[in-house]
Protein backbone atom coordinates (compact mmCIF):
# COMPACT_ATOMS: atom_id res chain seq x y z
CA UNK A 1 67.44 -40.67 -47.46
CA UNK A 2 69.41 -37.41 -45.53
CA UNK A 3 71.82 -37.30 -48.53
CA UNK A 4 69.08 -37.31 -50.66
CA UNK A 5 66.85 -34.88 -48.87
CA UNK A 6 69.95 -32.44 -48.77
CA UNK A 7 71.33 -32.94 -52.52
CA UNK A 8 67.72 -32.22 -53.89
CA UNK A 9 67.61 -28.84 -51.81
CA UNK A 10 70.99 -27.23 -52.35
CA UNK A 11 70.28 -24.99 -55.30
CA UNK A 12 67.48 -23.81 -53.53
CA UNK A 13 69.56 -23.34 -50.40
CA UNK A 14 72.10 -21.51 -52.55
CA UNK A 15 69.71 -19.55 -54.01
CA UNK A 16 68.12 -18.49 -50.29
CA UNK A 17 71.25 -17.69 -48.93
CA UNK A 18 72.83 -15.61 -51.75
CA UNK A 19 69.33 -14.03 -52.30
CA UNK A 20 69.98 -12.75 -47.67
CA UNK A 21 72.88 -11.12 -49.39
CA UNK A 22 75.73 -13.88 -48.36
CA UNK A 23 79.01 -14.05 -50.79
CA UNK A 24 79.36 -17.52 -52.42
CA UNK A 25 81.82 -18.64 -50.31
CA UNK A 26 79.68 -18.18 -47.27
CA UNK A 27 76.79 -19.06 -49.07
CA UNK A 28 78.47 -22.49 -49.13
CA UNK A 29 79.82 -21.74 -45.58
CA UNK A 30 76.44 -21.21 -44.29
CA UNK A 31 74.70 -24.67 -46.52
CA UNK A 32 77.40 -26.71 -45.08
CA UNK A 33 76.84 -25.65 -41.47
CA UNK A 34 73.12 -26.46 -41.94
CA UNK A 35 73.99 -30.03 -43.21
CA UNK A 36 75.93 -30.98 -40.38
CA UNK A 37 73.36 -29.19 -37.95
CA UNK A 38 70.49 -31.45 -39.89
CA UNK A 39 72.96 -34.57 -39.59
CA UNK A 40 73.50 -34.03 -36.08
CA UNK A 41 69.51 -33.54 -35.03
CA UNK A 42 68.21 -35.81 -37.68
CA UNK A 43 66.76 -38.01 -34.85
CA UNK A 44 64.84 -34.77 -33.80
CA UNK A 45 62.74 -34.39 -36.91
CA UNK A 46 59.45 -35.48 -36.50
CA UNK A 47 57.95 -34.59 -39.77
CA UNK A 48 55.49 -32.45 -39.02
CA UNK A 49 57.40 -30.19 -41.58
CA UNK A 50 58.51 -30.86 -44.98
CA UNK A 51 62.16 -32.14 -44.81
CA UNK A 52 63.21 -29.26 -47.04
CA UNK A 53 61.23 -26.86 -45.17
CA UNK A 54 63.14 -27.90 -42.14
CA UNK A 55 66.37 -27.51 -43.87
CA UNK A 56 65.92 -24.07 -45.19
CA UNK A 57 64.99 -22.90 -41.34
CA UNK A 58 67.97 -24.33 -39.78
CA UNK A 59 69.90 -22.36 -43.10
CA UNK A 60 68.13 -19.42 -41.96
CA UNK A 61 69.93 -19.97 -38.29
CA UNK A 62 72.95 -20.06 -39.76
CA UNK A 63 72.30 -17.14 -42.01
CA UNK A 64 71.44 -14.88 -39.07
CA UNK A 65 75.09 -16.67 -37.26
CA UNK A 66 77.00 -15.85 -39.90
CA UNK A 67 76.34 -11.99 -39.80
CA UNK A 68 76.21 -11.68 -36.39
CA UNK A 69 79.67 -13.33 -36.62
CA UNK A 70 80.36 -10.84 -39.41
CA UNK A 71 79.54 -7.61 -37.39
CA UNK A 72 81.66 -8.92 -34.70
CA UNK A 73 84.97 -8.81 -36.79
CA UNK A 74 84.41 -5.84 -39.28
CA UNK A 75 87.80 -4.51 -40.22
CA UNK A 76 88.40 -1.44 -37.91
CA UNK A 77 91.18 1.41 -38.66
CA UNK A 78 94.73 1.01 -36.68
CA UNK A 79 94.10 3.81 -34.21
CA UNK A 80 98.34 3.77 -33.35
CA UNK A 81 98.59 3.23 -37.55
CA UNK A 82 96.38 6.22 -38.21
CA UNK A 83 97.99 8.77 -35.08
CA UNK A 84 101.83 7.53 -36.11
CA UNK A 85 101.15 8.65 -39.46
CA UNK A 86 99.69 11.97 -38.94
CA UNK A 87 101.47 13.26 -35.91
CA UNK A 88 105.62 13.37 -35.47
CA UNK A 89 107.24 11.84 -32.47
CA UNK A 90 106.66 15.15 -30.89
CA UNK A 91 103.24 15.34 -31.07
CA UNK A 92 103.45 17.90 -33.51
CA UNK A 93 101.01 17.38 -37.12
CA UNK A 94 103.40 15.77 -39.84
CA UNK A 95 100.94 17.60 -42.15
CA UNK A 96 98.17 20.11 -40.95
CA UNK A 97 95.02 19.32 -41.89
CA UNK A 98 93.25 21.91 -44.70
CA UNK A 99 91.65 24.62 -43.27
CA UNK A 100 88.63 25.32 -43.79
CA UNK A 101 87.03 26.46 -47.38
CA UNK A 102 86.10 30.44 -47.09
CA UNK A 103 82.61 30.66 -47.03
CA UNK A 104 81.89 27.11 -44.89
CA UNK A 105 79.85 27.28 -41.87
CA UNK A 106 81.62 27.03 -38.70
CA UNK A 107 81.42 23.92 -36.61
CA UNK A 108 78.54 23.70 -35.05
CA UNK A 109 77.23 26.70 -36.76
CA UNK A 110 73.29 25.94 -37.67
CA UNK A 111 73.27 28.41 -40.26
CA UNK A 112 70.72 30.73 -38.22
């Protein structure tokens, strides 16, 4: 009957969790966490809800998890990376930034 219940609602679980903006592979990520959550708590579904309905709400959890997860581990420059490669061993610029363009307002000027 679970098997059943989930097989019959993955293309609409796809569907919701590409539609919150996930990539396929964590689309699928995301569906297969929600299986195993609604494996796990089967025993706690009472059916006041719609099996499916109760599946697509746990997928919504997991939705929500997975970017929260995702904001945690956005790719952030090399600080050392970025100073090694625009400074000499002396502290001294390898290569000076540009100046300015003639004519730009000066930083912090509000252009009175």
């Amino acid at each position: 009957m679970l098997g059943l219940v989930v097989r019959e609602a993955l293309p609409g679980l796809l569907r919701a969790a590409r539609a919150a903006g996930l990539a396929q592979d964590a689309a699928e990520d995301a569906i297969q966490d929600a299986a195993l959550v609604v494996v796990r708590r089967s025993s706690e579904f009472d059916g006041r809800a719609r099996a499916g309905t109760w599946l697509h709400g746990i997928l919504a959890h997991k939705i929500r998890e997975s970017r929260r997860e995702a904001g945690r581990h956005r790719d952030h420059d090399d600080i050392d990376a970025i100073v090694e490669a625009r400074f000499r061993p002396d502290g001294r610029w390898a290569t000076p930034p540009l100046p300015p363009e003639p004519g730009a307002p000066a930083l912090g000027d509000r252009g009175a």
